[in-house]
Protein backbone atom coordinates (compact mmCIF):
# COMPACT_ATOMS: atom_id res chain seq x y z
CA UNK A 1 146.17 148.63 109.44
CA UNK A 2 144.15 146.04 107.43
CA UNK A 3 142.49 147.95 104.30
CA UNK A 4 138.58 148.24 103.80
CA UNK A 5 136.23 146.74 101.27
CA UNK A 6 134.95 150.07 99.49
CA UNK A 7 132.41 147.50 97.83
CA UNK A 8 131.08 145.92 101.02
CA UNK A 9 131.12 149.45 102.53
CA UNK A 10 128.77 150.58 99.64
CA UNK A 11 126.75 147.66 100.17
CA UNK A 12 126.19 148.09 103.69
CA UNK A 13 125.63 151.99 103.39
CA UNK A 14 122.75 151.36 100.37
CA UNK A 15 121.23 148.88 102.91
CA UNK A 16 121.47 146.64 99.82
CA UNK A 17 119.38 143.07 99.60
CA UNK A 18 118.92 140.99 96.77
CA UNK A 19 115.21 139.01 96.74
CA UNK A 20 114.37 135.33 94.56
CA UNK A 21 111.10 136.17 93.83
CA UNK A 22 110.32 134.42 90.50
CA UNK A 23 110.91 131.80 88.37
CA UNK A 24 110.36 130.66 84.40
CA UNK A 25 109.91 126.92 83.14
CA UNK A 26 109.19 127.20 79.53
CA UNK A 27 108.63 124.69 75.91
CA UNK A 28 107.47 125.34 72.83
CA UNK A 29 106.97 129.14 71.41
CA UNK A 30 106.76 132.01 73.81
CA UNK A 31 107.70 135.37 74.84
CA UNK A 32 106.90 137.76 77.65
CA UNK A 33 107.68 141.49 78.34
CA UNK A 34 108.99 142.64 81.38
CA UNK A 35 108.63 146.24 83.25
CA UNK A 36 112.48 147.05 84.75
CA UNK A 37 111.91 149.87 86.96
CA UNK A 38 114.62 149.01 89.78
CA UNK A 39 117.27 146.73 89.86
CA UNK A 40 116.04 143.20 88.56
CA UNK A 41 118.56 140.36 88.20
CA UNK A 42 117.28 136.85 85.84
CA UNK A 43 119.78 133.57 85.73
CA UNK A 44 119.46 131.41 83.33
CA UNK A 45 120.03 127.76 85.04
CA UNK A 46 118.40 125.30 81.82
CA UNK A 47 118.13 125.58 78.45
CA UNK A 48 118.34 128.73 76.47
CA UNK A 49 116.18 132.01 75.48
CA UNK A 50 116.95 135.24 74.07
CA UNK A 51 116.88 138.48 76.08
CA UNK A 52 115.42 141.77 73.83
CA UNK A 53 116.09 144.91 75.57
CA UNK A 54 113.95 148.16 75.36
CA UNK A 55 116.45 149.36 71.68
CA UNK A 56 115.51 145.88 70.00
CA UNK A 57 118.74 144.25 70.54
CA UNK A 58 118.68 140.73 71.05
CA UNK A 59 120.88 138.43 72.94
CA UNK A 60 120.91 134.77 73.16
CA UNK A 61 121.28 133.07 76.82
CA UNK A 62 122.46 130.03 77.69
CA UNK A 63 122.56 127.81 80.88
CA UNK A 64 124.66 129.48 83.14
CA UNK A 65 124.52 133.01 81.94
CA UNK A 66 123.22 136.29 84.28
CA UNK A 67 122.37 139.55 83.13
CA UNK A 68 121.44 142.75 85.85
CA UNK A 69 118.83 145.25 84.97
CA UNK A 70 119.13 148.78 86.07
CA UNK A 71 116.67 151.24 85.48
CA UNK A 72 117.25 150.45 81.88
CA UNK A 73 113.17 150.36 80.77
CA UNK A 74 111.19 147.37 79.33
CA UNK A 75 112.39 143.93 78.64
CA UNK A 76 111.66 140.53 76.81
CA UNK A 77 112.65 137.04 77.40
CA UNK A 78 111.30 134.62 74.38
CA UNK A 79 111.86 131.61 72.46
CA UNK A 80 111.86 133.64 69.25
CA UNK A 81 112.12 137.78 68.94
CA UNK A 82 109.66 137.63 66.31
CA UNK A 83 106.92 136.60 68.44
CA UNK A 84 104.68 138.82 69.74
CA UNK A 85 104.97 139.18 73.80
CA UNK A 86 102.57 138.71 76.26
CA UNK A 87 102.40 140.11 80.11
CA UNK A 88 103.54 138.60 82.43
CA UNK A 89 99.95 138.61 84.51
CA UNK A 90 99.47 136.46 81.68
CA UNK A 91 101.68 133.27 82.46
CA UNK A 92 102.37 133.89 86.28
CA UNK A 93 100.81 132.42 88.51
CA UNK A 94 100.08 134.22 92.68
CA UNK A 95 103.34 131.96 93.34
CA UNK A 96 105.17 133.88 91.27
CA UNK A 97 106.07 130.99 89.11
CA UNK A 98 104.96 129.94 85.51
CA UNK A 99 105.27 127.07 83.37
CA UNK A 100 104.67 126.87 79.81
CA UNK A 101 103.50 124.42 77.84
CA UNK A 102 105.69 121.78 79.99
CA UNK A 103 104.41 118.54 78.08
CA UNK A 104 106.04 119.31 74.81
CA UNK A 105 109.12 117.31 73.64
CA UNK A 106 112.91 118.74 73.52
CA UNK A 107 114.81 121.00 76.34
CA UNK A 108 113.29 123.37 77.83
CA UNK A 109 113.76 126.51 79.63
CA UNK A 110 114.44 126.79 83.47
CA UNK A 111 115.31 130.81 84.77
CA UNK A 112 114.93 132.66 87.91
CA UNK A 113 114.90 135.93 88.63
CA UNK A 114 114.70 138.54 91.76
CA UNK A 115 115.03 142.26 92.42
CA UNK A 116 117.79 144.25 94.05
CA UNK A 117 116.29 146.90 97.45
CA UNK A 118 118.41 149.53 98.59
CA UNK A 119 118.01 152.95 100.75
CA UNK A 120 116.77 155.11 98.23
CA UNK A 121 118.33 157.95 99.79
CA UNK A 122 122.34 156.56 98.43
CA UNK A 123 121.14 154.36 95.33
CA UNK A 124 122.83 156.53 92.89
CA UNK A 125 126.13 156.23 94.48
CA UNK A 126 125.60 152.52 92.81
CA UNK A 127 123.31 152.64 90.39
CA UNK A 128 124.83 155.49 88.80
CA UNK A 129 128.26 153.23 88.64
CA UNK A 130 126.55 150.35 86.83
CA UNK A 131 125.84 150.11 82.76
CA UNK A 132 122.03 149.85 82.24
CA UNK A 133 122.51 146.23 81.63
CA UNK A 134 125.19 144.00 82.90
CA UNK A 135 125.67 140.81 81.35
CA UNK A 136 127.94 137.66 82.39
CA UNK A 137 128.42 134.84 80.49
CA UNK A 138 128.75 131.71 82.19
CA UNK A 139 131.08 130.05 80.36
CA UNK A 140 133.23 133.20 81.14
CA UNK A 141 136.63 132.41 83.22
CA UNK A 142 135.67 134.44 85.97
CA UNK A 143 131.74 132.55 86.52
CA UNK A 144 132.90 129.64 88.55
CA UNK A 145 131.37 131.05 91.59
CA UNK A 146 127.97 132.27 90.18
CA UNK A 147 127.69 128.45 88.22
CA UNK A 148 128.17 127.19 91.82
CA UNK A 149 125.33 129.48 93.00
CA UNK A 150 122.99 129.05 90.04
CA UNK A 151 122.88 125.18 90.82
CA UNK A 152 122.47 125.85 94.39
CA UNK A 153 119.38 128.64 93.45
CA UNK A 154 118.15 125.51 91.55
CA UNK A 155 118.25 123.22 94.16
CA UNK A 156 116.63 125.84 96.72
CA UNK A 157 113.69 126.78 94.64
CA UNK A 158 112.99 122.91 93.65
CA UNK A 159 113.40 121.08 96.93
CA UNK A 160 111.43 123.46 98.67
CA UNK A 161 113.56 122.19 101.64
CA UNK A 162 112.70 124.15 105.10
CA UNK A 163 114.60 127.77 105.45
CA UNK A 164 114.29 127.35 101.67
CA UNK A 165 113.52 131.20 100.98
CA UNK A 166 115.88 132.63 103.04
CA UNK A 167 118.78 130.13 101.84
CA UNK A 168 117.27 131.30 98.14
CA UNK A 169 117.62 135.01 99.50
CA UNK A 170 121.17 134.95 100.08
CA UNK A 171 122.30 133.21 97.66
CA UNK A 172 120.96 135.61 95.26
CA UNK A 173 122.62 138.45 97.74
CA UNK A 174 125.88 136.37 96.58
CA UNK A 175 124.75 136.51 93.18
CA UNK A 176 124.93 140.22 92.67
CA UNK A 177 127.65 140.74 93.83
CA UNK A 178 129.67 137.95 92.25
CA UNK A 179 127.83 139.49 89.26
CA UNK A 180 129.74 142.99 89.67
CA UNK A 181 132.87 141.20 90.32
CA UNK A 182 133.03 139.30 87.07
CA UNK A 183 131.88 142.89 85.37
CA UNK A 184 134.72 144.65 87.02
CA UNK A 185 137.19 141.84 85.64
CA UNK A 186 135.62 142.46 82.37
CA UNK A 187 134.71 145.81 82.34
CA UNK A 188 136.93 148.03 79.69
CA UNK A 189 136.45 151.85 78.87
CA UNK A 190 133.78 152.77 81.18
CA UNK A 191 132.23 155.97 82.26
CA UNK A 192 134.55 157.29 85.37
CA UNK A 193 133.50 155.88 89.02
CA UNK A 194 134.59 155.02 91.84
CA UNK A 195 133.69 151.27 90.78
CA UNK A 196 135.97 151.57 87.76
CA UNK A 197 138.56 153.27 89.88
CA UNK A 198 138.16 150.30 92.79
CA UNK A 199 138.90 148.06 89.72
CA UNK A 200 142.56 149.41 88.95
CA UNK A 201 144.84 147.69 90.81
CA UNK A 202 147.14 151.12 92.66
CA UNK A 203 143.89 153.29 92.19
CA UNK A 204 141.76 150.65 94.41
CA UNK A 205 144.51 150.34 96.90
CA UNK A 206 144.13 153.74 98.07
CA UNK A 207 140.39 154.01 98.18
CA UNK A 208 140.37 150.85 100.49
CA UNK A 209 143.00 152.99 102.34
CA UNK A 210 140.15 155.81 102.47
CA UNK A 211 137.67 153.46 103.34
CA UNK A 212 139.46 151.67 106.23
CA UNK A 213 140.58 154.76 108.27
CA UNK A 214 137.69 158.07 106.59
CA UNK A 215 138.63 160.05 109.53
CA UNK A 216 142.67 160.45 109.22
CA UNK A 217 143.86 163.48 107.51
CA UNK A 218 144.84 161.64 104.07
CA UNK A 219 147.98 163.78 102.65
CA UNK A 220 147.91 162.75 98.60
CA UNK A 221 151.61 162.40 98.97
CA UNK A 222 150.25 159.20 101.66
CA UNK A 223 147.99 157.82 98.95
CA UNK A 224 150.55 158.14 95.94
CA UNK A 225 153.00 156.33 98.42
CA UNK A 226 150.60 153.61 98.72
CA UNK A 227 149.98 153.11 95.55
CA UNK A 228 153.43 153.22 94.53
CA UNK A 229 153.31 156.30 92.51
CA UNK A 230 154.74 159.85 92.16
CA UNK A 231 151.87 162.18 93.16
CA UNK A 232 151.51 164.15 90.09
CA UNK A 233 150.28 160.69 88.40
CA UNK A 234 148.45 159.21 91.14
CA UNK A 235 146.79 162.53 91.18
CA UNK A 236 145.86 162.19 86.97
CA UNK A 237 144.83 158.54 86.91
CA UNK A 238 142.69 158.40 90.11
CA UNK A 239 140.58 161.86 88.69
CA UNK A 240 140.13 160.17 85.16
CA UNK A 241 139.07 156.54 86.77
CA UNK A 242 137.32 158.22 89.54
CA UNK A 243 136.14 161.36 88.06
CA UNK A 244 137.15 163.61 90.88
CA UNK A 245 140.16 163.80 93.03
CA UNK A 246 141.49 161.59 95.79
CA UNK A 247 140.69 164.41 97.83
CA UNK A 248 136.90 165.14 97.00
CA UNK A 249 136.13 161.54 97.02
CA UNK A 250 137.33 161.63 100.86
CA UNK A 251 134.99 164.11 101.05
CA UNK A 252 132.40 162.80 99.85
CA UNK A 253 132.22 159.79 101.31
CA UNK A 254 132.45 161.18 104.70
CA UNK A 255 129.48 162.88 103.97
CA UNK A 256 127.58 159.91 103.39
CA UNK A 257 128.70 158.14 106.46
CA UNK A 258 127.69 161.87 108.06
CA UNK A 259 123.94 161.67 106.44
CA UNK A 260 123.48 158.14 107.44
CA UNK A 261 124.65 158.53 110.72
CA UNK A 262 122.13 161.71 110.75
CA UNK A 263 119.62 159.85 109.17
CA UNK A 264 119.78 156.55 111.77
CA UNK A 265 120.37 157.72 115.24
CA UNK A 266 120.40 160.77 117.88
CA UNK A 267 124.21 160.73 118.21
CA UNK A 268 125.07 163.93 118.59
CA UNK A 269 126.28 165.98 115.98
CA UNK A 270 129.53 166.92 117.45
CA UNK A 271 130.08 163.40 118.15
CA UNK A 272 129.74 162.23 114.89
CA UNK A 273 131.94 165.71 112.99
CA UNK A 274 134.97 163.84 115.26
CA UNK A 275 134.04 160.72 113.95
CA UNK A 276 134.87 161.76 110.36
CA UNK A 277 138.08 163.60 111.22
CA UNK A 278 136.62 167.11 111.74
CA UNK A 279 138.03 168.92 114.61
CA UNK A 280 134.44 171.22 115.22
CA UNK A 281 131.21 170.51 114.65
CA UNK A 282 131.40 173.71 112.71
CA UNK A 283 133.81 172.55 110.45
CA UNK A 284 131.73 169.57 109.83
CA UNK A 285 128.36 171.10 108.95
CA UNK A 286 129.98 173.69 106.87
CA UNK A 287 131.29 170.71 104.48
CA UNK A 288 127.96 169.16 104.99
CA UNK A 289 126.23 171.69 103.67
CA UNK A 290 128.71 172.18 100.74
CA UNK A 291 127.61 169.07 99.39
CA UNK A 292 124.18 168.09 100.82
CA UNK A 293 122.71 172.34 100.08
CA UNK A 294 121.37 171.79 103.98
CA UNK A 295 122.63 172.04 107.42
CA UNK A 296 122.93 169.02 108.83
CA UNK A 297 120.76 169.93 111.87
CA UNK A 298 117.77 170.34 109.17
CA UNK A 299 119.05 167.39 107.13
CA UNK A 300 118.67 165.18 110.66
CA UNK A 301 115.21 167.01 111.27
CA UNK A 302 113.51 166.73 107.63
CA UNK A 303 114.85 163.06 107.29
CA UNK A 304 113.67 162.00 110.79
CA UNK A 305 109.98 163.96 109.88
CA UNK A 306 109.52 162.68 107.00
C-alpha cells in the first residue's frame, strides 16, 4: 500500500489556493504599513528592504528571501525603520502595483506578494500549526526550489505573456508550500502538531499510514511496527510531537473527512460512517458528535442552510 501525503491531504481538505495579487518596485526612502488579517505571503526577487512586524522587530530581506504572514497583525516593509509609513492606498495603484520613485540612481527594490484562501470551516487545522510569521532565507540550503520559482514569478508578472495570471497563480500555490517545506527542515522546538509530528522521520511515517488507508482499524502495535518502534515509545513521542495520541488523531481526522463529506454532497450518511471504518451509522454520529458538539444530521442541515 503506497503511503499518503498528510500535507497534500490538508491542502486539499482546506480547499487551499495561493493568489499573486501585488507587486513593489521601489528607490530612494520609503516605507509602507500593511494590514495582515489572513494568510499573506511577500518574496523578495531584487534588491533588499527590511520587514518590521507588529512588536517592532526588524528584519532585513534580501533577493531571494520569503516570509508567510498568518494572522499575526500589522506589518511594514521600508527602506529605513525609522521612517514614518504610509498606506498602502497611498502608493498602489487599481493594478495593484506601485513604483516608487523609479528614476533615482542605485538598486532598487523588486517584491511580490499574494494571499493564501482556504475553507474557513478547517483553517485552524493549518493555521493553528504555523508560527505567526514564517521566514525563509534564500540563501538557505533547502531554497533551491523557491529561487527557481521567484525568477519564474518574475518573469510571469513582467512579460505579461498570455495565461500570465494563472501561470503567476500556481506558481505562488508552489510557493507556499515549498515555503512550509523549508520551515519543516528548519523548524526546531515548536509548539506540538501534527505538522511538527509529519516532520519526524518514524512519527510522519505512520500518519501517512493514517492518511493513506483512515478507514482500517489502526492497532498502535501496527503503527509502532511501522515506525520501527516498541509501542510504549511510539506511543510517548507521537503525543509530545503531535499533542494527542496516534489514536485521537485517527479520530479526528476522520471527522473532518466526515464534516466535509457532510458539508459537500447528499451521500448518505450511512454511506459515508462505512467510508471511515465505522461499522453503523450509529457508531459514526456518536463520534461525530463527540467532537463536532452536533449530530451530524444537523451538522449536514445547518451547513447546507446556511
Amino acid at each position: 500500500m503506497l503511503a499518503a501525503d498528510p500535507l497534500s491531504d490538508v491542502l486539499s481538505l482546506l480547499s487551499a489556493r495561493s493568489l499573486l495579487s501585488a507587486s513593489l518596485r521601489a528607490r530612494g526612502d520609503w516605507s509602507i504599513r500593511f494590514a495582515s488579517d489572513g494568510v499573506k505571503f511577500n518574496a523578495v526577487l531584487e534588491g533588499g528592504c527590511y520587514l518590521v512586524s507588529e512588536g517592532g522587530q526588524a528584519r532585513r530581506l534580501e533577493a531571494g528571501d520569503c516570509f508567510l504572514l498568518v494572522n499575526c497583525g500589522a506589518h511594514v516593509l521600508c527602506s529605513d525603520p525609522s521612517l514614518p509609513p504610509v498606506s498602502p492606498s497611498e502608493v498602489f495603484g487599481p493594478d495593484h502595483t506601485a513604483c516608487i520613485r523609479p528614476d533615482l540612481p542605485g538598486e532598487g527594490l523588486f517584491a511580490v506578494g499574494g494571499r493564501v484562501t482556504f475553507d474557513d470551516v478547517d483553517a485552524g487545522l493549518l493555521l493553528d500549526a504555523l508560527p505567526p510569521i514564517l521566514f525563509v532565507s534564500g540563501r538557505s540550503r533547502q531554497a533551491a526550489a523557491i529561487r527557481w520559482l521567484l525568477a519564474r514569478l518574475g518573469e510571469e508578472w513582467d512579460e505579461k505573456r498570455p495565461g500570465g495570471s494563472v501561470a503567476a497563480d500556481h506558481l505562488a500555490q508552489l510557493l507556499f508550500v515549498e515555503l512550509i517545506r523549508v520551515w519543516l527542515d528548519q523548524a526546531e522546538a515548536a509548539t506540538p502538531g501534527w505538522l511538527q509530528a509529519l516532520g519526524d522521520r518514524r512519527i510522519g511515517a505512520a500518519i501517512r499510514l493514517l492518511h493513506g488507508d483512515p478507514a482500517r482499524n489502526w492497532r498502535l502495535q501496527d503503527l509502532a511496527e511501522a515506525a520501527g518502534m516498541s509501542r510504549s515509545n511510539f506511543a510517548l513521542r507521537f503525543r509530545k510531537l503531535a499533542g494527542m495520541s496516534p489514536l485521537d488523531y485517527l479520530l479526528r481526522w476522520r471527522m473532518r473527512l466526515g464534516a466535509k463529506a457532510l458539508r459537500s454532497g447528499a451521500q448518505p450518511i450511512a454511506a459515508i460512517s462505512y467510508s471511515l471504518g465505522y461499522r453503523s451509522e450509529s457508531a459514526f454520529s456518536n463520534a461525530f458528535k463527540r467532537i463536532n458538539g452536533i449530530a451530524p444530521q444537523q451538522y449536514r442541515r445547518d451547513r447546507q442552510n446556511g
